[in-house]
PDB file of N, CA and C in Angstrom:
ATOM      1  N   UNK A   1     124.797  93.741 119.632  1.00  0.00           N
ATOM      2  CA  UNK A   1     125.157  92.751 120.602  1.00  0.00           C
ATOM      3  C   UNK A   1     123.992  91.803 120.870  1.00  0.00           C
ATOM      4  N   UNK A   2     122.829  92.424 121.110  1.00  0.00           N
ATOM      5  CA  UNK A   2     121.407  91.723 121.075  1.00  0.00           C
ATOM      6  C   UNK A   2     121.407  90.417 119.883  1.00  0.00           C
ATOM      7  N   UNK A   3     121.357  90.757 118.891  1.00  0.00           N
ATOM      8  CA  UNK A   3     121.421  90.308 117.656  1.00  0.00           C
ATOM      9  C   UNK A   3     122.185  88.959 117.806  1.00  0.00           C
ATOM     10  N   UNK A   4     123.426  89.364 118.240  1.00  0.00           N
ATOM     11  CA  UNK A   4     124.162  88.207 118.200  1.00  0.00           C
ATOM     12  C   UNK A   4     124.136  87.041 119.246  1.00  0.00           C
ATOM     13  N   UNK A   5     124.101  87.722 120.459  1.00  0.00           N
ATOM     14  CA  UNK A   5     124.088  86.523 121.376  1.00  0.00           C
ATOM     15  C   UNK A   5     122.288  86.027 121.081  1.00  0.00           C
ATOM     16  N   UNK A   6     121.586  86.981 120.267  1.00  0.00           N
ATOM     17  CA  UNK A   6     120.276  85.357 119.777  1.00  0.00           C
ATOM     18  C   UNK A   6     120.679  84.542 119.092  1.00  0.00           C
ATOM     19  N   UNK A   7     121.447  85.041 118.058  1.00  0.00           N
ATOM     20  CA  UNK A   7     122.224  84.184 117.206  1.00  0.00           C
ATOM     21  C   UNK A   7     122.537  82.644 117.535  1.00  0.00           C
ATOM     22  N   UNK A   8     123.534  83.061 118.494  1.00  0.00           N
ATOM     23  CA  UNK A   8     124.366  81.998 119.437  1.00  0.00           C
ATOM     24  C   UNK A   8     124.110  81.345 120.368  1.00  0.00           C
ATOM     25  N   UNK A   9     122.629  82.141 121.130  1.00  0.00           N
ATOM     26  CA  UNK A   9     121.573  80.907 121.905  1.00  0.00           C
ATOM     27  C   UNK A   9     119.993  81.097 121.689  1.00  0.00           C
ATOM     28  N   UNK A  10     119.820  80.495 120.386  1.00  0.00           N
ATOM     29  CA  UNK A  10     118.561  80.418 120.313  1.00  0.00           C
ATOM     30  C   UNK A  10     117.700  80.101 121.095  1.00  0.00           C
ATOM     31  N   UNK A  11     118.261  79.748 121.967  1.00  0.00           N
ATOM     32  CA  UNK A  11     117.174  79.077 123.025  1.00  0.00           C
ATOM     33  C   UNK A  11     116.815  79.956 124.350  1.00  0.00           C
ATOM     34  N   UNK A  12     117.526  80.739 124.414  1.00  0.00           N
ATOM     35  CA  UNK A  12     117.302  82.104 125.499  1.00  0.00           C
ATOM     36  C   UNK A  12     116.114  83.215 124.568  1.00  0.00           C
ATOM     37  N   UNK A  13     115.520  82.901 123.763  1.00  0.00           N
ATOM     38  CA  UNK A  13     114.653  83.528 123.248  1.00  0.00           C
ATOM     39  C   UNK A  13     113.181  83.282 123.151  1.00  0.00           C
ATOM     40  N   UNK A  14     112.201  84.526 124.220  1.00  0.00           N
ATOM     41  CA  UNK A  14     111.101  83.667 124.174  1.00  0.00           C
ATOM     42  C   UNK A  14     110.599  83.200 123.098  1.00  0.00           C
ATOM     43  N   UNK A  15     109.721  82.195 123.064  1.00  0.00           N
ATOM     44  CA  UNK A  15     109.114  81.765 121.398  1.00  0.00           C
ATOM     45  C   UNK A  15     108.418  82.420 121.155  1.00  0.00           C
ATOM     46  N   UNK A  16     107.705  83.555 121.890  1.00  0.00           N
ATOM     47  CA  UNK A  16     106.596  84.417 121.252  1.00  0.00           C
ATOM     48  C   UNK A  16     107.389  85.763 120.981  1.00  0.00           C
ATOM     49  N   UNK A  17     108.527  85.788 120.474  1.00  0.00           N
ATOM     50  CA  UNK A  17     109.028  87.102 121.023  1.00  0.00           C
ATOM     51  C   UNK A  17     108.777  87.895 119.820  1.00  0.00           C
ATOM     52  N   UNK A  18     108.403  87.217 118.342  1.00  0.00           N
ATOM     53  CA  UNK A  18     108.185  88.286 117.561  1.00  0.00           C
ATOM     54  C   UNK A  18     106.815  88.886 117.725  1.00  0.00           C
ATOM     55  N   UNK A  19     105.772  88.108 118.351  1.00  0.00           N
ATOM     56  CA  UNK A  19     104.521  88.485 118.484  1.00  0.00           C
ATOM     57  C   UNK A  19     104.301  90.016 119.551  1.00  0.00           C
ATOM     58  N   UNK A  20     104.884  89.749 120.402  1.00  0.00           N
ATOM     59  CA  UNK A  20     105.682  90.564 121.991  1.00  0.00           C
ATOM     60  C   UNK A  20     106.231  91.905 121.827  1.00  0.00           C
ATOM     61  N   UNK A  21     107.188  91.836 121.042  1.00  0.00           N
ATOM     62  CA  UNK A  21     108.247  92.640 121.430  1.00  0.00           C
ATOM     63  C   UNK A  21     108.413  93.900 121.279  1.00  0.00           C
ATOM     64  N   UNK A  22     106.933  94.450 120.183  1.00  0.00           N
ATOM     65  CA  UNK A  22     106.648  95.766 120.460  1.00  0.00           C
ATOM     66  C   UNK A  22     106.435  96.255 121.754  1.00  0.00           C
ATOM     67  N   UNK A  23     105.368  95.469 122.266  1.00  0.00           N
ATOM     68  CA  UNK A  23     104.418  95.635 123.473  1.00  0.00           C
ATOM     69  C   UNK A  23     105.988  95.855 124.805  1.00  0.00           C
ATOM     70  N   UNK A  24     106.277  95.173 124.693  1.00  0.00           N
ATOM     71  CA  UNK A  24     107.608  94.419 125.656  1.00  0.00           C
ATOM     72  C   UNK A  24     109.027  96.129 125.309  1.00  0.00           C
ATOM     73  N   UNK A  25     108.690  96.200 124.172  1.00  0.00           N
ATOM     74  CA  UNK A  25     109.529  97.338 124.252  1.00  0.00           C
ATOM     75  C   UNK A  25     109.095  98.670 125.230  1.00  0.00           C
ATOM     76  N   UNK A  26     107.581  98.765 124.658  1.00  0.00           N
ATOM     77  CA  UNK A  26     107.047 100.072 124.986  1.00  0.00           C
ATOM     78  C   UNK A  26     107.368 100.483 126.675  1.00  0.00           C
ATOM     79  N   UNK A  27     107.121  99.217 127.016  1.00  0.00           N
ATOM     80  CA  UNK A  27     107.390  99.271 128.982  1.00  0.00           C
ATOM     81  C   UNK A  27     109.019  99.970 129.385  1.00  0.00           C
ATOM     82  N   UNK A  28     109.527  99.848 129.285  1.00  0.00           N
ATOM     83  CA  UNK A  28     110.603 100.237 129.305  1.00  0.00           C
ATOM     84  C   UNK A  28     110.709 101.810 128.429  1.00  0.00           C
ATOM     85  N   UNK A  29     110.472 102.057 127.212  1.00  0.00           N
ATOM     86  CA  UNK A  29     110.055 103.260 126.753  1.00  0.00           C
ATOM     87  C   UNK A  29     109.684 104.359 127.763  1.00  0.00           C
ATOM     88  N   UNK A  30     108.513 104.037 128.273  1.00  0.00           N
ATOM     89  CA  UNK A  30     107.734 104.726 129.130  1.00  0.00           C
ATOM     90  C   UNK A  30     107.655 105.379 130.368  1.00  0.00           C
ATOM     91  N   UNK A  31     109.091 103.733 131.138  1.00  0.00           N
ATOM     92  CA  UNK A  31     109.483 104.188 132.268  1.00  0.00           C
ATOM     93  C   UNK A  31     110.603 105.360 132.198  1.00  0.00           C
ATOM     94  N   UNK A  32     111.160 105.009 131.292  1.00  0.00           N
ATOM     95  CA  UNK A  32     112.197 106.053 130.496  1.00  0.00           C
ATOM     96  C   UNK A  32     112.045 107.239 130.529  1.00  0.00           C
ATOM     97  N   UNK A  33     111.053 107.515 129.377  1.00  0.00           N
ATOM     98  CA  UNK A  33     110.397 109.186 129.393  1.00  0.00           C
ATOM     99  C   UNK A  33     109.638 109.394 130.735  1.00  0.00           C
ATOM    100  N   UNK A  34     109.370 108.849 131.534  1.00  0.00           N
ATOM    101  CA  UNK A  34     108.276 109.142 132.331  1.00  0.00           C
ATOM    102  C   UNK A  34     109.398 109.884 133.873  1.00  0.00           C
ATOM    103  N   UNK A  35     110.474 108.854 133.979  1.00  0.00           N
ATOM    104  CA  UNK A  35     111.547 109.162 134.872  1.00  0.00           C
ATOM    105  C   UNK A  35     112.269 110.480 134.660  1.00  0.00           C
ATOM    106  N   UNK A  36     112.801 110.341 133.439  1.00  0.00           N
ATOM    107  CA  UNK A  36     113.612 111.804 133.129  1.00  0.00           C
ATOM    108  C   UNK A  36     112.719 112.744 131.918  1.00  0.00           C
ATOM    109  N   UNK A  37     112.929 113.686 133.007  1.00  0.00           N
ATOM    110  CA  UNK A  37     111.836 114.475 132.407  1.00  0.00           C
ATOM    111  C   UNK A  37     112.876 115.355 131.006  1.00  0.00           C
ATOM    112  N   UNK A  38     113.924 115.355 131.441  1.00  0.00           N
ATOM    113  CA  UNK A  38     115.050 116.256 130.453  1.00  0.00           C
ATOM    114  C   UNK A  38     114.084 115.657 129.164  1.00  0.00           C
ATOM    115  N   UNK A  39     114.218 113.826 128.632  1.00  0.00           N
ATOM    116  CA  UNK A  39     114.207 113.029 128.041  1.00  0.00           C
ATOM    117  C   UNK A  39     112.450 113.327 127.693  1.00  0.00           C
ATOM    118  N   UNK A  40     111.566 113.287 128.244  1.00  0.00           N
ATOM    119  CA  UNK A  40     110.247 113.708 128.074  1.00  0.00           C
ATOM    120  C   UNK A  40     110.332 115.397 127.875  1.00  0.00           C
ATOM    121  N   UNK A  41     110.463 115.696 127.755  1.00  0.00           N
ATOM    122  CA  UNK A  41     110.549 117.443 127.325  1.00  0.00           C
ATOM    123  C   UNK A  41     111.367 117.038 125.846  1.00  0.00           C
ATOM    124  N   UNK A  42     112.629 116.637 125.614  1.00  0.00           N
ATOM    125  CA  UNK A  42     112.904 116.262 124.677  1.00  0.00           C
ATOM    126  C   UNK A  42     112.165 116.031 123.514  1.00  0.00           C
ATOM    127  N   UNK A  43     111.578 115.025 123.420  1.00  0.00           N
ATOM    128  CA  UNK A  43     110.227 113.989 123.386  1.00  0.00           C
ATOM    129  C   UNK A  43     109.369 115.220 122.740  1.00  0.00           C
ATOM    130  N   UNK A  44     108.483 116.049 123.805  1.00  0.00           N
ATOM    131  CA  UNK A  44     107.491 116.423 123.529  1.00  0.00           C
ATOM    132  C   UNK A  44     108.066 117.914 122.472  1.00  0.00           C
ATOM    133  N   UNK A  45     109.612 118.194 122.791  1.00  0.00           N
ATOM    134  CA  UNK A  45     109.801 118.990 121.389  1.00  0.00           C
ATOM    135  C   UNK A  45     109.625 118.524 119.915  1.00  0.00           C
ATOM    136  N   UNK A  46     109.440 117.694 119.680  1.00  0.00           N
ATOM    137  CA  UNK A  46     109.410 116.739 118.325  1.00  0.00           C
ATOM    138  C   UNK A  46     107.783 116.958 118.072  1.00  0.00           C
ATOM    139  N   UNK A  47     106.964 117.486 118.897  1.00  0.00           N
ATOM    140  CA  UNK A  47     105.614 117.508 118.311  1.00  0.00           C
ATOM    141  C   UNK A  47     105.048 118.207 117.255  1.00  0.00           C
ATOM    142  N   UNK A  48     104.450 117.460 116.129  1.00  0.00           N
ATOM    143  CA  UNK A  48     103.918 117.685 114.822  1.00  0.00           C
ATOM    144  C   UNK A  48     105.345 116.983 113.683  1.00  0.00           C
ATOM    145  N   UNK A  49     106.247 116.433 114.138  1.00  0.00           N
ATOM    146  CA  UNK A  49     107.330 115.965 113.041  1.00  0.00           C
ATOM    147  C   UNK A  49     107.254 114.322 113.624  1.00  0.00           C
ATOM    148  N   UNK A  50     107.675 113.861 112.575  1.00  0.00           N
ATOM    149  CA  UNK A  50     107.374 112.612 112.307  1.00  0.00           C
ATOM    150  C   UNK A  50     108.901 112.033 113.020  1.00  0.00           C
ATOM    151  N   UNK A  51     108.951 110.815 113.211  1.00  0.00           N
ATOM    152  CA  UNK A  51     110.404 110.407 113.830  1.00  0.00           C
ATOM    153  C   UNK A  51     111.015 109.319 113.101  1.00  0.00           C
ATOM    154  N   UNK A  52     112.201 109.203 112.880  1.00  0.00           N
ATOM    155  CA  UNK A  52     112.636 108.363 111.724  1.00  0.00           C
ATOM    156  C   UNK A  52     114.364 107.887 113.003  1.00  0.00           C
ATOM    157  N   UNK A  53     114.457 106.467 112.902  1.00  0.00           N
ATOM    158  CA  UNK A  53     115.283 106.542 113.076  1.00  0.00           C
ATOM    159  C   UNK A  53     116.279 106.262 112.621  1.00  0.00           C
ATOM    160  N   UNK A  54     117.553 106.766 111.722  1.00  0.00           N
ATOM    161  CA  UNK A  54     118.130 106.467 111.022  1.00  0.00           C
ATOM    162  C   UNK A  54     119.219 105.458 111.445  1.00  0.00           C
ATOM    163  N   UNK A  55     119.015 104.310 111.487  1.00  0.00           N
ATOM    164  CA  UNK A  55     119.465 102.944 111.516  1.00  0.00           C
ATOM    165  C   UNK A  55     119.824 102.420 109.909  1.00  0.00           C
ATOM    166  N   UNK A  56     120.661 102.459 109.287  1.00  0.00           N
ATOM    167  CA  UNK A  56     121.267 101.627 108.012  1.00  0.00           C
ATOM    168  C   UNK A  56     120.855  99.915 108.406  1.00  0.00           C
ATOM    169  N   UNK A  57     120.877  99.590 109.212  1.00  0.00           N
ATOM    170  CA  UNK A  57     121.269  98.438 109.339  1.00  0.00           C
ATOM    171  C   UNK A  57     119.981  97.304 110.278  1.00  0.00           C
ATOM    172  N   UNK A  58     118.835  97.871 110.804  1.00  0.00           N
ATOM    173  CA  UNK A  58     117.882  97.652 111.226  1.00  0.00           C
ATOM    174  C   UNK A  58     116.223  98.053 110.601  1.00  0.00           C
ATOM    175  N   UNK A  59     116.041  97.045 110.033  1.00  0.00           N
ATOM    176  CA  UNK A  59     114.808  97.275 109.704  1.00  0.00           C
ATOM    177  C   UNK A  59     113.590  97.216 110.237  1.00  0.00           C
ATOM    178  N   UNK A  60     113.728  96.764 111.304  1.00  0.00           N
ATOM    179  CA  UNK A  60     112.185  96.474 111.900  1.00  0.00           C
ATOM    180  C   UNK A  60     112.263  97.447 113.011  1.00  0.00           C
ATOM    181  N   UNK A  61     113.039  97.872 113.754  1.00  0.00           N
ATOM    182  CA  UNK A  61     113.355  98.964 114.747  1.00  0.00           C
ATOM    183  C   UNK A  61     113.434 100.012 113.992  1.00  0.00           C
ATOM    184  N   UNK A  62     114.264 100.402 112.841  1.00  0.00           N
ATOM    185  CA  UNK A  62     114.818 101.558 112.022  1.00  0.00           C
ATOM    186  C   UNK A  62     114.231 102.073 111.084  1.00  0.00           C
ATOM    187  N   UNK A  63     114.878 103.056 110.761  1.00  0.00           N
ATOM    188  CA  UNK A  63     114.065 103.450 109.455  1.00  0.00           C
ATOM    189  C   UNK A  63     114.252 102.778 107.949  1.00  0.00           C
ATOM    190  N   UNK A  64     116.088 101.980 108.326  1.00  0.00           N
ATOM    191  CA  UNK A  64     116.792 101.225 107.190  1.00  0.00           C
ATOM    192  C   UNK A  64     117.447 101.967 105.817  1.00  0.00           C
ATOM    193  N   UNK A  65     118.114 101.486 105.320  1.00  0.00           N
ATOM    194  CA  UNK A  65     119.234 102.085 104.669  1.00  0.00           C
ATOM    195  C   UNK A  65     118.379 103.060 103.432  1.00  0.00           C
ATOM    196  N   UNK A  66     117.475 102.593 102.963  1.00  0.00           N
ATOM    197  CA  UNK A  66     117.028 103.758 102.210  1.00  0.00           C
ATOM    198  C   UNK A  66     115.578 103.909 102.410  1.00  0.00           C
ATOM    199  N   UNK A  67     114.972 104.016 103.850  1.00  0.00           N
ATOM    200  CA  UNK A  67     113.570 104.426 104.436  1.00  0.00           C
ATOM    201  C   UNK A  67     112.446 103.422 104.110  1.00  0.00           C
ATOM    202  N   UNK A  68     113.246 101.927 103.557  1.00  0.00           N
ATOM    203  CA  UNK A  68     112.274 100.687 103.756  1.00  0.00           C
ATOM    204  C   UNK A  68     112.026 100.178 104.736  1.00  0.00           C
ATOM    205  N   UNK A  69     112.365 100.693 106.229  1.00  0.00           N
ATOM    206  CA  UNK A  69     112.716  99.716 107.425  1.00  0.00           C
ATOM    207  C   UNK A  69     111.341 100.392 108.094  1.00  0.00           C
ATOM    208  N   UNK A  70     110.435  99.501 108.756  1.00  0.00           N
ATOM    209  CA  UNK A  70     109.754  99.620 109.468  1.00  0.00           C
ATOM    210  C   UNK A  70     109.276 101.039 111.278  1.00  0.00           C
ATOM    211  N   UNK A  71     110.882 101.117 111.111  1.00  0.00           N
ATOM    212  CA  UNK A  71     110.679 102.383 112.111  1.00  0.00           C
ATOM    213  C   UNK A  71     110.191 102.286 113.356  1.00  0.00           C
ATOM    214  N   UNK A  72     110.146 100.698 113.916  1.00  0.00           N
ATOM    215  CA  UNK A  72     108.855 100.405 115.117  1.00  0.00           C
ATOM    216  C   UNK A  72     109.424 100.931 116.442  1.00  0.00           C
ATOM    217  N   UNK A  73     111.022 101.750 116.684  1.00  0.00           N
ATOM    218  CA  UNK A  73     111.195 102.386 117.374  1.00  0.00           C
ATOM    219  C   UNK A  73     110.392 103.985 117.735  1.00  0.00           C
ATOM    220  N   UNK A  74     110.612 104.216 116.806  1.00  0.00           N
ATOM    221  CA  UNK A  74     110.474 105.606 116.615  1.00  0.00           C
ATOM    222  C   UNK A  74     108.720 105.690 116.470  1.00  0.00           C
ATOM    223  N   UNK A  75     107.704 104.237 116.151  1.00  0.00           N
ATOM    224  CA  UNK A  75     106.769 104.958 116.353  1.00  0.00           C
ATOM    225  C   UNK A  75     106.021 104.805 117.654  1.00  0.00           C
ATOM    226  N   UNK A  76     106.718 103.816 118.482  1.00  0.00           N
ATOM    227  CA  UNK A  76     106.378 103.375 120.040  1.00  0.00           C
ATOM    228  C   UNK A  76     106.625 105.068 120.686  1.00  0.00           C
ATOM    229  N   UNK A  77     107.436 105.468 120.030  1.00  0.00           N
ATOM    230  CA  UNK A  77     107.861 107.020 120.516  1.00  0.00           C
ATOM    231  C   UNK A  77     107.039 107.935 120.445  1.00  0.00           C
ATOM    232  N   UNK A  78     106.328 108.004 119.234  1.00  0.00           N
ATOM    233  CA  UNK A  78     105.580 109.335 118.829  1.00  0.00           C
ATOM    234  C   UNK A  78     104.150 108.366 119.607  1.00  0.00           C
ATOM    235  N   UNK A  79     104.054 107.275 119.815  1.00  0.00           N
ATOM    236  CA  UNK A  79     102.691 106.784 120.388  1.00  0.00           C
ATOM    237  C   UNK A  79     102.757 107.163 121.795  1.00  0.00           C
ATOM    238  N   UNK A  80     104.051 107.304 122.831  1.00  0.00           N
ATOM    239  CA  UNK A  80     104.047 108.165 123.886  1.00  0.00           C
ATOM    240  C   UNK A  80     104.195 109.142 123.994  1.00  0.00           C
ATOM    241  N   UNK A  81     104.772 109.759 122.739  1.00  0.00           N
ATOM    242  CA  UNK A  81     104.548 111.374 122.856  1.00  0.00           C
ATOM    243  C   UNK A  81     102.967 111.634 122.377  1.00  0.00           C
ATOM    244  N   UNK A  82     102.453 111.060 122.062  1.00  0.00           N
ATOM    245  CA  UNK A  82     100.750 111.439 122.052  1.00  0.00           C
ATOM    246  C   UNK A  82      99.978 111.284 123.036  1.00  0.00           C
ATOM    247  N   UNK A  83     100.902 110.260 124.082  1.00  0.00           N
ATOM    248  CA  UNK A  83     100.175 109.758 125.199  1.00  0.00           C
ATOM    249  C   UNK A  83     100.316 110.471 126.554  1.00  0.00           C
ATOM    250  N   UNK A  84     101.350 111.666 126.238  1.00  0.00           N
ATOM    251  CA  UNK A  84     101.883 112.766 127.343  1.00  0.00           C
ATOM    252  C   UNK A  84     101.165 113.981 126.802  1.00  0.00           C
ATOM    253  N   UNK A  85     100.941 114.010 125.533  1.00  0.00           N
ATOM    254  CA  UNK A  85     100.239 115.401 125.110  1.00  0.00           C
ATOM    255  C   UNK A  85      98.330 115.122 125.696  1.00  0.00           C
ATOM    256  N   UNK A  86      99.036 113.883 125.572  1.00  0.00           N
ATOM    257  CA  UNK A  86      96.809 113.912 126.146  1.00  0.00           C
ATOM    258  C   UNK A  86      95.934 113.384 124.778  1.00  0.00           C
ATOM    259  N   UNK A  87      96.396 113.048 123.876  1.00  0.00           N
ATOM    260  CA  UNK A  87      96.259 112.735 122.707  1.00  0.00           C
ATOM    261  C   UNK A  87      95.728 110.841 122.690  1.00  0.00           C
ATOM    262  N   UNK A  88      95.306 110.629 122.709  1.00  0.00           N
ATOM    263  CA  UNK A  88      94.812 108.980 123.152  1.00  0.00           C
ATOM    264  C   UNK A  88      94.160 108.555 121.678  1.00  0.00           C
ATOM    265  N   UNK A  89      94.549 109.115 120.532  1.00  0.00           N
ATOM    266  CA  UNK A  89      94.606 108.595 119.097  1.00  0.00           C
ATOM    267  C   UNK A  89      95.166 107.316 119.023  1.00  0.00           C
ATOM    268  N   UNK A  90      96.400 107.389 119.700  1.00  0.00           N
ATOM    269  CA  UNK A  90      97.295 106.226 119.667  1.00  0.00           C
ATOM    270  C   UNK A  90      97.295 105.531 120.867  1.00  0.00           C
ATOM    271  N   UNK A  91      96.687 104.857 121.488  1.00  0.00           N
ATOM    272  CA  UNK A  91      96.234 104.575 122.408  1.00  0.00           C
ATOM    273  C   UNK A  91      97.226 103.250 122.776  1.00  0.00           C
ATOM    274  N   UNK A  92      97.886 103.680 123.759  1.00  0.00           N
ATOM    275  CA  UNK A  92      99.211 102.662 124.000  1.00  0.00           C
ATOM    276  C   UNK A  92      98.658 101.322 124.534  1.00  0.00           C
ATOM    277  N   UNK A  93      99.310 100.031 124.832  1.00  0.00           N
ATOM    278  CA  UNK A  93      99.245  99.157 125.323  1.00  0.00           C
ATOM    279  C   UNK A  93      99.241  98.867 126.515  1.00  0.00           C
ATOM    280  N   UNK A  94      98.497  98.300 127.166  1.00  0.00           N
ATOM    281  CA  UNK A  94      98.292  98.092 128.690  1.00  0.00           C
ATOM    282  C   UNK A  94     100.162  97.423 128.974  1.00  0.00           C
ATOM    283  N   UNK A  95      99.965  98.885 130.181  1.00  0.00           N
ATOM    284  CA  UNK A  95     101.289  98.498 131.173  1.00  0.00           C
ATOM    285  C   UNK A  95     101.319  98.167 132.496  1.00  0.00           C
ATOM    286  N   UNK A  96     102.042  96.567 132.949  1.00  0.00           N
ATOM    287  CA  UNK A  96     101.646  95.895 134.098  1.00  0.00           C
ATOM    288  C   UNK A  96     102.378  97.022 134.523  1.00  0.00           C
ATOM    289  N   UNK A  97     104.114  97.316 134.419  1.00  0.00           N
ATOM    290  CA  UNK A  97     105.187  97.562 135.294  1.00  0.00           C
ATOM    291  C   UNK A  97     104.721  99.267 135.626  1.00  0.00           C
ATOM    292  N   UNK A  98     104.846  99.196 136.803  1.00  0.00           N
ATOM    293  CA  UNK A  98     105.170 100.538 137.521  1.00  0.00           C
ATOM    294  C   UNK A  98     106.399 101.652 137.200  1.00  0.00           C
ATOM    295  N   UNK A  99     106.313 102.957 137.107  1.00  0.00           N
ATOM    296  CA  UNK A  99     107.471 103.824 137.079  1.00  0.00           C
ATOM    297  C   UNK A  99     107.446 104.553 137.924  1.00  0.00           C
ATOM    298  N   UNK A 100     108.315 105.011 138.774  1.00  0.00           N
ATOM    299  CA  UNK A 100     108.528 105.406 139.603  1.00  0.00           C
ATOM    300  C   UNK A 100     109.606 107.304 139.015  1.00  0.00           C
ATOM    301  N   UNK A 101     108.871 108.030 139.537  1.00  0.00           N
ATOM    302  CA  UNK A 101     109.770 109.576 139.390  1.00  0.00           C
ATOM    303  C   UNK A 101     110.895 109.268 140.647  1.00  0.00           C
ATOM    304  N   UNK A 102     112.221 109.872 140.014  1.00  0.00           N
ATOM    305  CA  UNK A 102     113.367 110.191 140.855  1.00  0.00           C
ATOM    306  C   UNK A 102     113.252 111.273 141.377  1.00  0.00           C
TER     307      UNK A 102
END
């Protein structure tokens, strides 16, 4: 759905957004795992395996139809699951936005 309504208004799209939109993802990521812990326990079961997300149809988010796709979901993921283990290898991107626990 994303996809398309850029499609159809190019102009609702920031101009820096390919530069961004890792960074711009991760915030939201974070508040995510950070809120539900079900979702962060989740998360931190995956530790030592690599994360792939099998997307056919997305390459720069996905893993892509036969593991050419960039994966930049899945590694914003394992860069906060390193960042909950205490692990600061992957040393995330400065986050303005606040999260708040329920």
């Amino acid at each position: 759905m994303g996809r398309k309504f850029q499609r159809e208004h190019p102009d609702t799209v920031r101009t820096d957004w390919e530069s961004v939109k890792t960074d711009v993802m991760y915030t939201p990521l974070k508040c995510k795992f950070s809120i539900y812990r079900n979702l962060k326990y989740m998360l931190l079961s995956t530790l030592g395996y690599v994360l792939v997300e099998a997307s056919p149809h997305d390459i720069f988010w996905g893993g892509g139809r036969d593991g050419e796709g960039l994966n930049y979901l899945e590694r914003l993921l394992m860069k906060l699951r390193s960042e909950f283990v205490g692990d600061d290898t992957h040393k995330p991107p400065e986050i303005s936005a606040t999260c708040h626990e329920t």
